[in-house]
Protein backbone atom coordinates (compact mmCIF):
# COMPACT_ATOMS: atom_id res chain seq x y z
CA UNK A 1 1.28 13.85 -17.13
CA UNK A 2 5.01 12.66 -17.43
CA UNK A 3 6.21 10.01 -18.76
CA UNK A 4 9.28 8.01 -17.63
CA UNK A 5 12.48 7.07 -20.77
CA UNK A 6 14.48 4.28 -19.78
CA UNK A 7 17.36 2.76 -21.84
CA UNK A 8 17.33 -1.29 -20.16
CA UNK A 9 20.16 -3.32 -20.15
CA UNK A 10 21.85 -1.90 -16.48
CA UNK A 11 22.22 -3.72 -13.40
CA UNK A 12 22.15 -2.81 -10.38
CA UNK A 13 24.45 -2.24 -7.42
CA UNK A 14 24.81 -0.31 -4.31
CA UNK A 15 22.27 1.38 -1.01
CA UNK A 16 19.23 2.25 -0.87
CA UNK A 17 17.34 3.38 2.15
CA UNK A 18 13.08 2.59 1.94
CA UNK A 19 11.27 5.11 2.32
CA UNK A 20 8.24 4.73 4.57
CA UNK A 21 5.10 2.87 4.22
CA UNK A 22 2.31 4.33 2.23
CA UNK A 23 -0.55 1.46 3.74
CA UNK A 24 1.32 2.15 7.18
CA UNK A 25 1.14 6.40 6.93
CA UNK A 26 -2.58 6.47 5.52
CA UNK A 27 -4.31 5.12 8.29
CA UNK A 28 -1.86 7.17 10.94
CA UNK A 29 -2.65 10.28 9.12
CA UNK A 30 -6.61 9.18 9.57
CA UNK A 31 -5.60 7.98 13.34
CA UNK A 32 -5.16 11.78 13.82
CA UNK A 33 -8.29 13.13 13.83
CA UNK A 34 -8.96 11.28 16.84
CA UNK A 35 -5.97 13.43 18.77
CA UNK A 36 -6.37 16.31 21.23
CA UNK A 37 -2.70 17.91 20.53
CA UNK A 38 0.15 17.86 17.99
CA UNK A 39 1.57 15.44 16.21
CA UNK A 40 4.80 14.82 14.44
CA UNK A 41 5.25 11.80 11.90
CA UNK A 42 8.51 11.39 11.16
CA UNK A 43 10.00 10.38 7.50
CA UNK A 44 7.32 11.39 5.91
CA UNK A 45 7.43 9.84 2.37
CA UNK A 46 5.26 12.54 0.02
CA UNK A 47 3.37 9.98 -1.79
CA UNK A 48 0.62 11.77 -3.77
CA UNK A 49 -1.46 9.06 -2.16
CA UNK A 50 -0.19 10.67 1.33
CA UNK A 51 -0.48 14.42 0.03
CA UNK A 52 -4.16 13.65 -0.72
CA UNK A 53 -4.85 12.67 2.71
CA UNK A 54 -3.21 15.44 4.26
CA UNK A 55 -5.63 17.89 2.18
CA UNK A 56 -8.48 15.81 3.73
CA UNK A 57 -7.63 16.15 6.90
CA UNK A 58 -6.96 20.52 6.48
CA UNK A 59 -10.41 20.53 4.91
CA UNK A 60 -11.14 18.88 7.79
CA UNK A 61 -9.94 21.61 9.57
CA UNK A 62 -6.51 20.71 10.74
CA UNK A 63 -3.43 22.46 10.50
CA UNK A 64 -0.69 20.90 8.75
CA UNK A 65 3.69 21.56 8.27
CA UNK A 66 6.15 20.39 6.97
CA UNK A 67 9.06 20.45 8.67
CA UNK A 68 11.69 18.83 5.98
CA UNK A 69 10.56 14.89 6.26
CA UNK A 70 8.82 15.27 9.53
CA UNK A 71 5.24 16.13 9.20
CA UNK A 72 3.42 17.98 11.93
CA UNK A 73 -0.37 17.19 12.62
CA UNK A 74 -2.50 19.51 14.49
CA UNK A 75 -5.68 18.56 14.83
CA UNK A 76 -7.50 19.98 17.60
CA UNK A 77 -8.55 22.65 15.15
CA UNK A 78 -11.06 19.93 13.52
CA UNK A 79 -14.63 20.77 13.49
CA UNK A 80 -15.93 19.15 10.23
CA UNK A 81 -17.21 15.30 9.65
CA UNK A 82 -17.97 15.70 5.83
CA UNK A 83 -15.26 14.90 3.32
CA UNK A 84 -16.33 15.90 -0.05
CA UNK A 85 -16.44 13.60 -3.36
CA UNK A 86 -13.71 15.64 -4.97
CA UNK A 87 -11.31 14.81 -2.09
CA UNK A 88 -12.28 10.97 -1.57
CA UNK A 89 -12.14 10.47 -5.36
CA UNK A 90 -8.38 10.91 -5.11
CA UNK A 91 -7.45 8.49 -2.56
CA UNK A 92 -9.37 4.94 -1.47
CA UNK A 93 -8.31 5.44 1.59
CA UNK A 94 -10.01 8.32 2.81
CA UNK A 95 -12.64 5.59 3.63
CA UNK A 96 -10.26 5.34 6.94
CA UNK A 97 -11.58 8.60 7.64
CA UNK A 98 -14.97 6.92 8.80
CA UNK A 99 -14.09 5.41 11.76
CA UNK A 100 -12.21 8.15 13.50
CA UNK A 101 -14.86 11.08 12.16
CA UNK A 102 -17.49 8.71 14.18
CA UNK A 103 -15.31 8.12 17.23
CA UNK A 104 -14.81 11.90 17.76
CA UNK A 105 -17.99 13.64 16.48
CA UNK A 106 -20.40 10.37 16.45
CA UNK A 107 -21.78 11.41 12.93
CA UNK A 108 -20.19 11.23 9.16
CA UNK A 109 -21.17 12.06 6.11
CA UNK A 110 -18.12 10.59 3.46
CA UNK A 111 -18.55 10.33 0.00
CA UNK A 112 -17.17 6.62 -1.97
CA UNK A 113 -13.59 6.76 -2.32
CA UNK A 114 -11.38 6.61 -5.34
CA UNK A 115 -8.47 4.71 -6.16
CA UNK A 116 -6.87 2.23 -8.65
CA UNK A 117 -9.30 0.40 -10.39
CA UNK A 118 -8.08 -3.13 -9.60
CA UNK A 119 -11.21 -5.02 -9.04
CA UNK A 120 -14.33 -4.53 -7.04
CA UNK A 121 -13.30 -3.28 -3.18
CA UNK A 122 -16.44 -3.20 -1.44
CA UNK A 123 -16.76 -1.21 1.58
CA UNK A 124 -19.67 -3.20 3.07
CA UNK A 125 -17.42 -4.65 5.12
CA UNK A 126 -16.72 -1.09 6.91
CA UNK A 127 -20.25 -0.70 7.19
CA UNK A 128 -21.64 -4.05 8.74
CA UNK A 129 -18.95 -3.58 11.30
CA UNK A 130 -20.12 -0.34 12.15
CA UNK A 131 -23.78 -1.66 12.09
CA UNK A 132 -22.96 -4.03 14.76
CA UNK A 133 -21.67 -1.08 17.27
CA UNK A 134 -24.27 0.32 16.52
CA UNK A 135 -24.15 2.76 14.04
CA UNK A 136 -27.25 3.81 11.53
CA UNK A 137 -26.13 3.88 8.09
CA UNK A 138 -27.49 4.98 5.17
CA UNK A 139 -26.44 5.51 1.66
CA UNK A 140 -27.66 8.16 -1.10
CA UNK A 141 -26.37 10.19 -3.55
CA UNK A 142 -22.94 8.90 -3.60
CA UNK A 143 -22.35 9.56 0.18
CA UNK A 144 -22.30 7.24 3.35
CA UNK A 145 -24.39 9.03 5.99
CA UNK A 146 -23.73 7.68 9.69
CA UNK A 147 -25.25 8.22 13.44
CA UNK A 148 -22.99 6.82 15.93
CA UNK A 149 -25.10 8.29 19.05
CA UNK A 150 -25.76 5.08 20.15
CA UNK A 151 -22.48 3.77 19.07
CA UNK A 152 -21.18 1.03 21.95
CA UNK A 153 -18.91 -1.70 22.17
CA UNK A 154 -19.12 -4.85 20.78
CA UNK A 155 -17.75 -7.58 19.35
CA UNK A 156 -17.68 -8.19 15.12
CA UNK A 157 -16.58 -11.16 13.24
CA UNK A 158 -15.15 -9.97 9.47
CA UNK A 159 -16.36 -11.48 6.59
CA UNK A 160 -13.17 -11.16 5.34
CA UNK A 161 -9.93 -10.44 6.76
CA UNK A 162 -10.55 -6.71 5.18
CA UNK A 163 -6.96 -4.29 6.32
CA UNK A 164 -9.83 -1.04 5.78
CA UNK A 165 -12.40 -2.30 8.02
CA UNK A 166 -9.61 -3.69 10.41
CA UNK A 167 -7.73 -0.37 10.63
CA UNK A 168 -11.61 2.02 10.35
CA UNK A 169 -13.31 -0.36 13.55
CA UNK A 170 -10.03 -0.27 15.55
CA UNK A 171 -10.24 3.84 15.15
CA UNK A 172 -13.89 4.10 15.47
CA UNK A 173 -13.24 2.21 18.66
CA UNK A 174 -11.28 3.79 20.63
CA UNK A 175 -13.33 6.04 22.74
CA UNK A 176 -16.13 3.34 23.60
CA UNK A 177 -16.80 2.20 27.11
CA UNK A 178 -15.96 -1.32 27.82
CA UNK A 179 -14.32 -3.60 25.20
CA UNK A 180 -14.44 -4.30 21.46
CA UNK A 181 -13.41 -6.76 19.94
CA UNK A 182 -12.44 -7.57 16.30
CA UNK A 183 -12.50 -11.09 15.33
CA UNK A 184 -10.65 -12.67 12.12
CA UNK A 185 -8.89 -9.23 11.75
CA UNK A 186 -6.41 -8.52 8.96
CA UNK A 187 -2.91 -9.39 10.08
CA UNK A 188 -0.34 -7.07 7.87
CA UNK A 189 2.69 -5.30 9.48
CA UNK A 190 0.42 -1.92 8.92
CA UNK A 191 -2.35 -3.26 10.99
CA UNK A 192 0.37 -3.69 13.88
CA UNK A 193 2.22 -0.21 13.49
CA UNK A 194 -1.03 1.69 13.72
CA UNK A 195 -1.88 -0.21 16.67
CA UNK A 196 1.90 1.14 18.07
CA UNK A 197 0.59 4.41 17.10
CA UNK A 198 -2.36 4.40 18.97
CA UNK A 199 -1.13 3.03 22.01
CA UNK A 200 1.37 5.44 21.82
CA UNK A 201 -0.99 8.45 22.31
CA UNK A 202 -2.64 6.74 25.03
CA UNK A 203 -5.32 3.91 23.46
CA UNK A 204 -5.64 0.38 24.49
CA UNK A 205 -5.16 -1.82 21.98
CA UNK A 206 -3.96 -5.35 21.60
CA UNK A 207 -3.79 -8.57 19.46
CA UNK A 208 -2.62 -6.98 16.25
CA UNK A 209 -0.99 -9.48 13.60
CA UNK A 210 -3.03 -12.08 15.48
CA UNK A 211 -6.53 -13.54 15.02
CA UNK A 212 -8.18 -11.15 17.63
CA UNK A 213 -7.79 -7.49 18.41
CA UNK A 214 -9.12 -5.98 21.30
CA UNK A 215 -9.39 -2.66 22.38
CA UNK A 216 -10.38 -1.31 25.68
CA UNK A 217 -12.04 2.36 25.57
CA UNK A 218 -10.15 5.26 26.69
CA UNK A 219 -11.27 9.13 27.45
CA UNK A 220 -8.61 11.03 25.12
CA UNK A 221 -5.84 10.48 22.90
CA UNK A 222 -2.84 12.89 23.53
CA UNK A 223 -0.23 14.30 20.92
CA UNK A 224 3.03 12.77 20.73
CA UNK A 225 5.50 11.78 18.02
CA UNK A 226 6.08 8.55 15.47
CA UNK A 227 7.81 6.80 12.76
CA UNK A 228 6.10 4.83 10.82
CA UNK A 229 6.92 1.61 9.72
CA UNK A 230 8.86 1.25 6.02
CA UNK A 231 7.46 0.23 2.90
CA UNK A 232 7.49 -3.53 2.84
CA UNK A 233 6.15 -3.07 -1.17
CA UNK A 234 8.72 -0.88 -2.71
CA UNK A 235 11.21 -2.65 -0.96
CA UNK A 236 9.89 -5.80 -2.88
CA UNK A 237 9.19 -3.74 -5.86
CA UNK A 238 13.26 -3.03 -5.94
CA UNK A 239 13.89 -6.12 -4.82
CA UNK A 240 12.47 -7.78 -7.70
CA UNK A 241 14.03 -4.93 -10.23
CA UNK A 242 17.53 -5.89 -8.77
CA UNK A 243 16.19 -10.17 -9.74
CA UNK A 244 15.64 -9.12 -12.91
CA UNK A 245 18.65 -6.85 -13.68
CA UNK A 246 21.02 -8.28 -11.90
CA UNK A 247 23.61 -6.81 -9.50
CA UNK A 248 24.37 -6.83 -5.64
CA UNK A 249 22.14 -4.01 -3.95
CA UNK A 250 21.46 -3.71 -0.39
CA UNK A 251 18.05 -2.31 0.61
CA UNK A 252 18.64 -0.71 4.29
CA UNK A 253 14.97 -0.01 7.04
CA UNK A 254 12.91 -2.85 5.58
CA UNK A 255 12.32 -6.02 8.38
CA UNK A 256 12.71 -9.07 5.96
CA UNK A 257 10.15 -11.00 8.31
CA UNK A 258 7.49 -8.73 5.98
CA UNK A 259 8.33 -9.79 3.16
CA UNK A 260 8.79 -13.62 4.37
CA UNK A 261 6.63 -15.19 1.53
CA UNK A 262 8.86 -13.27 -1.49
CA UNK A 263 11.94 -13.71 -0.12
CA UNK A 264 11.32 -17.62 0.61
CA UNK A 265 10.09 -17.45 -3.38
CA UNK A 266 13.23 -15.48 -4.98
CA UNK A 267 15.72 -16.99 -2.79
CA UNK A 268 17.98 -19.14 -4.98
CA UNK A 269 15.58 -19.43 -8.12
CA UNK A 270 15.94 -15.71 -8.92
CA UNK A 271 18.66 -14.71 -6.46
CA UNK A 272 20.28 -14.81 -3.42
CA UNK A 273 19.13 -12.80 -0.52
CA UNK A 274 20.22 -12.22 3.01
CA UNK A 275 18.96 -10.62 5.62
CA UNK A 276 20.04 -9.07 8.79
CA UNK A 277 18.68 -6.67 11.02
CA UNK A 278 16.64 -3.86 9.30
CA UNK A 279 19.03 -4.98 5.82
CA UNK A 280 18.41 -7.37 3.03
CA UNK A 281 20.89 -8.11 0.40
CA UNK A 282 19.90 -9.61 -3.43
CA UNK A 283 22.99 -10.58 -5.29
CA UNK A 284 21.52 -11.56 -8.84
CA UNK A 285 23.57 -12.77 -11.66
CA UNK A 286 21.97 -14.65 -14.84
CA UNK A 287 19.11 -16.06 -16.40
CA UNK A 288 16.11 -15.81 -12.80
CA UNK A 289 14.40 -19.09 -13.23
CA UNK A 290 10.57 -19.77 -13.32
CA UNK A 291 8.97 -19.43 -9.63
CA UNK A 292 6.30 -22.47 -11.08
CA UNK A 293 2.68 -21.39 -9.30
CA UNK A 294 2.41 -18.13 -7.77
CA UNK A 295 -0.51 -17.22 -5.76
CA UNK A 296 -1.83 -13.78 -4.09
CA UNK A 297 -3.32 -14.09 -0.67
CA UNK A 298 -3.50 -11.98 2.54
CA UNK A 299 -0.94 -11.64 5.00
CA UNK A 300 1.30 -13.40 5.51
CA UNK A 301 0.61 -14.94 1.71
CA UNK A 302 2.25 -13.29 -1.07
CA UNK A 303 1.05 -10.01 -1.12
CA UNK A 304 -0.95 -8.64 -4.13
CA UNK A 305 0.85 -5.36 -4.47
CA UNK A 306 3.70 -7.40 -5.47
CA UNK A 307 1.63 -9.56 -8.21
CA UNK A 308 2.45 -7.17 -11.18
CA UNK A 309 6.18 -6.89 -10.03
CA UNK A 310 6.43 -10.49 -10.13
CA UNK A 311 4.73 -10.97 -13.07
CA UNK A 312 6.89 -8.98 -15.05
CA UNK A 313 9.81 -10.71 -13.39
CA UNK A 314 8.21 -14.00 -14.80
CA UNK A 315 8.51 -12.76 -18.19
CA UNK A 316 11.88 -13.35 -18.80
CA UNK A 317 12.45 -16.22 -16.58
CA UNK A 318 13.55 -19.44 -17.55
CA UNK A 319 10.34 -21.67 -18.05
CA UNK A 320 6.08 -21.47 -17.04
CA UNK A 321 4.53 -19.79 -14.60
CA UNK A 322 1.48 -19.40 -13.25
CA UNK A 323 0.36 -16.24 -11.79
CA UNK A 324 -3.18 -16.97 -9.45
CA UNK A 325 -4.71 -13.18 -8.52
CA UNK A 326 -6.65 -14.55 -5.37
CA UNK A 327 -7.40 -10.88 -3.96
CA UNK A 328 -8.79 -8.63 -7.05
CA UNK A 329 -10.54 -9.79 -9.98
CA UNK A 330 -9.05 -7.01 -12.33
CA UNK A 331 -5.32 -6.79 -11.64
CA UNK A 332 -3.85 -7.83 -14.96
CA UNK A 333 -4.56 -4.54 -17.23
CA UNK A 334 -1.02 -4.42 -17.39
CA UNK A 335 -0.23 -7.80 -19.52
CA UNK A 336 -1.74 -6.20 -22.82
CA UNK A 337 1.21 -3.45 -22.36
CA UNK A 338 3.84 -6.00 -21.46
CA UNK A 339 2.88 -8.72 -24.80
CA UNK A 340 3.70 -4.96 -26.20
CA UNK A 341 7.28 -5.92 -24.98
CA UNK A 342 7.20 -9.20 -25.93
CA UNK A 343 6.13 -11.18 -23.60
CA UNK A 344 4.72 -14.04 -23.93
CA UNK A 345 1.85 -13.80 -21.65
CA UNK A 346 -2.04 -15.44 -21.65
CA UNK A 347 -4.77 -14.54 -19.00
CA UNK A 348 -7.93 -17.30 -18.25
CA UNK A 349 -10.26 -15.64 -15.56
CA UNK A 350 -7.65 -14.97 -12.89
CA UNK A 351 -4.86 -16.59 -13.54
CA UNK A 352 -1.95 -15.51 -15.85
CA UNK A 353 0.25 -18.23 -17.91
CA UNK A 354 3.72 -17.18 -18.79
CA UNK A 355 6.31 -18.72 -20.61
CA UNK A 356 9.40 -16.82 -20.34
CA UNK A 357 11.29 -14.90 -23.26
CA UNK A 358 14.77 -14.65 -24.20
CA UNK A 359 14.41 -10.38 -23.78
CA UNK A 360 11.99 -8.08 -23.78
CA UNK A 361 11.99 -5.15 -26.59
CA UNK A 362 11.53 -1.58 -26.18
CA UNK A 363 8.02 0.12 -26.61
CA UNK A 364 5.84 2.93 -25.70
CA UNK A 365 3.19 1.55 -22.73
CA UNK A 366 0.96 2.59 -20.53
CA UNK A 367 -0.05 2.08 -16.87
CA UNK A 368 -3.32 2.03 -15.73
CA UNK A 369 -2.70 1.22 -12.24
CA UNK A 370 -0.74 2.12 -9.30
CA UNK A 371 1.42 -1.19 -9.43
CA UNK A 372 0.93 -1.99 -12.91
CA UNK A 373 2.79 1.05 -13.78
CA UNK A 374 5.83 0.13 -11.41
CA UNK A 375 6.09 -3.43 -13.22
CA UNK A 376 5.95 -2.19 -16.34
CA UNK A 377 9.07 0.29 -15.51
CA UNK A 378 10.75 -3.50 -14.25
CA UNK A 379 10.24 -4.26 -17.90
CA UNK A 380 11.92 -1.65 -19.07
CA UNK A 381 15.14 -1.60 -17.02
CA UNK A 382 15.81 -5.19 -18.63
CA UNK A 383 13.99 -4.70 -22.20
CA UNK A 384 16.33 -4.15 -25.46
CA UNK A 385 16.18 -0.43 -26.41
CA UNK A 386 14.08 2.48 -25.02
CA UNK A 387 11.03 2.02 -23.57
CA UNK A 388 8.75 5.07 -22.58
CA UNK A 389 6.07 4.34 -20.03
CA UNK A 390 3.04 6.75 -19.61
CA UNK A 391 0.94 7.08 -16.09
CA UNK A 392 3.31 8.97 -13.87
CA UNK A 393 0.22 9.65 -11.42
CA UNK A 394 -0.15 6.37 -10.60
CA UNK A 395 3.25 5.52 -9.30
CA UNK A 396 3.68 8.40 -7.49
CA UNK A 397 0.37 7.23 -5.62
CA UNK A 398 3.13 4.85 -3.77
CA UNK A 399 6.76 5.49 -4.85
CA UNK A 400 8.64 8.94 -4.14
CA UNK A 401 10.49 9.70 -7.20
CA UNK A 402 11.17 6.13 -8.49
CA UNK A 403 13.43 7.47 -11.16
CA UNK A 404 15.81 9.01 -8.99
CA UNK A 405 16.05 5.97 -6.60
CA UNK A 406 16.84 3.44 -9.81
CA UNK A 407 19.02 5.85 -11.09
CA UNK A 408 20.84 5.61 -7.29
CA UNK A 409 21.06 2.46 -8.37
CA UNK A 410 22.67 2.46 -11.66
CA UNK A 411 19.16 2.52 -13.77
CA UNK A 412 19.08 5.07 -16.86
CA UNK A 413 15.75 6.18 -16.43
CA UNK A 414 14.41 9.84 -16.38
CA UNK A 415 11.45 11.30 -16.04
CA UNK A 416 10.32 13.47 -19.04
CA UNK A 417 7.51 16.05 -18.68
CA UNK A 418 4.42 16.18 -21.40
């Protein structure tokens, strides 16, 4: 695995275009099964996160190219519903595989999926949903056996506003007579885009980013082509990196009503951001200053892909902070690595207390995490010295190449190979 060497002390300045959305592409890719013809996705970011997906769906039998960064989906080739543990251990969200397997072949067999380990992500909420179409589920052996033969529409209240179960049920209902409905949905940007998506290729589906979504069963999806929305967290992650650097960068694709709850927090405490159209500007220059209480929540709350970013920002901010981790109940297995630094960081249950430092210093590190591993790069664009950081694989889960796109920017970082 390869580690990434970065000498801090840069800032920042000039364009950079965001690539797309990993939590937007995931659940299109999954969308797909559902499809009778081809489909092109255009931009398509090569995420590993994203590669893994695409070798679920050719195991499911579909054919795949890549056509520079458009990808092209066939899928009317599919014939399997069984993804194998080797496959879903790569990616959490082959789980969004469930919903479309069952709306095309009314049967699954999916083994648990894999991802960070950031807390306890339950997928009961996937599978009461389910039961209340309809659906007989059972569990053994590490595998989630489902018959959807008597699948039919309904309507199911969430728990939780869960962005799996929101995105799995609106799949899994598409092809059922009459009308679903989904009630206390999730409300991200994503949740709307595959919506687009579907609707696109024929579906009915309405009231995403609101508290109800409804969709109205249709015979057949058709092929067409899409772009998928852009990547509301690595536009934050760089936004933050240019807060704590300093500099004047512009960040071009990204809407700045999706990241409305860290703009409103940066703006003028940590820098000064503008927006227009699909750009945002961050002019930074000096000491950021503490953001006081900072909270995770769903959409459109502060999002908690963004936590560790922030966190690292807080580090070398002028006064306290409080960090609250509302969503996941392990998320901070990156502080031990940035005390390593020397921050000045304590954790009490879920909630982080930082006093910000004058710098940060140099060290070797490790990520653990998809997003722990991006903040702890942060550190090390503004940390004293060289500062190696080990787990590669887990930022290229959601960032293409992040070395090369800092180094756009005026970063010296490189990655170096084991």
């Amino acid at each position: 695995m390869a580690r990434f060497l970065i000498h801090g002390g840069r800032k920042l300045f000039g364009e950079l275009n965001i690539t797309a959305a990993k939590n937007a592409y995931l659940p299109i890719l999954a969308a797909c099964v559902l499809c009778d013809d081809k489909i092109v996705l255009h931009n398509y970011p090569y995420y590993s996160d994203t590669e893994s997906m695409c070798k679920i769906l050719e195991c499911l039998g579909a054919n795949i190219n890549k056509e520079g960064f458009d990808l092209v989906v066939d899928p009317s080739t599919i014939s399997s519903w069984n993804i194998e543990s080797e496959l879903a251990s790569q990616v959490r969200s082959s789980i969004f595989m469930l919903g479309p397997i069952l709306g095309r072949f009314k049967k699954a067999r999916v083994a648990y999926p894999g991802g960070c380990e950031i807390g306890a992500r339950p997928i009961d909420i996937h599978l009461a949903g389910f039961r209340k179409l309809g659906v007989k589920v059972s569990e053994r052996h590490g595998y989630i056996y489902c018959d959807a033969s008597q699948m039919s529409a309904g309507q199911i209240v969430l728990d939780f506003p869960s962005v799996g179960a929101t995105e799995s049920l609106m799949m899994a209902s598409v092809f059922l007579k009459g009308e679903t409905q989904i009630l206390n949905p999730a409300r991200e940007p994503e949740i709307v885009d595959l919506q687009n998506f579907l609707i696109k290729l024929g579906a009915k589906v309405s009231g995403a980013g609101t508290g109800k979504i409804i969709i109205r069963g249709v015979e057949r999806l058709t092929g067409g082509d899409y772009d998928p929305i852009k990547d509301r967290i690595v536009a934050g992650t760089y936004i933050i990196a240019t807060a704590m650097c300093g500099g004047d960068v512009t960040f071009k694709g990204v809407k700045a009503e999706h990241l409305a709850s860290l703009i409103d927090k940066l703006d003028k405490t940590a820098c000064k951001i503008y927006a227009k159209g699909d750009k945002i500007r961050v002019q930074a220059d000096g000491k950021p200053l503490s953001l006081g209480k900072i909270e995770t929540s769903v959409y459109p709350g502060l999002p908690t892909d963004l936590q560790a970013q922030i966190l690292a920002l807080q580090t070398i901010s002028k006064g306290s902070s409080m960090v609250c981790e509302n969503v996941f109940e392990s998320r901070f297995k990156h502080v031990p690595e940035l005390v390593k630094m020397g921050a000045d960081v304590h954790i009490k249950d879920r909630v982080a207390f930082v006093r910000g430092v004058d710098k940060l210093y140099g060290a070797s590190v490790s990520g653990m995490e998809l997003r722990g591993t991006a903040s702890l790069i942060l550190a090390g664009l503004v940390a004293e010295g060289y500062t190696t950081v080990s787990g590669s694989k887990h930022v290229d889960r959601g960032y293409h190449q992040i070395e090369k796109e800092l180094s756009v920017l005026g970063a010296d970082i490189e990655r170096v190979e084991d």
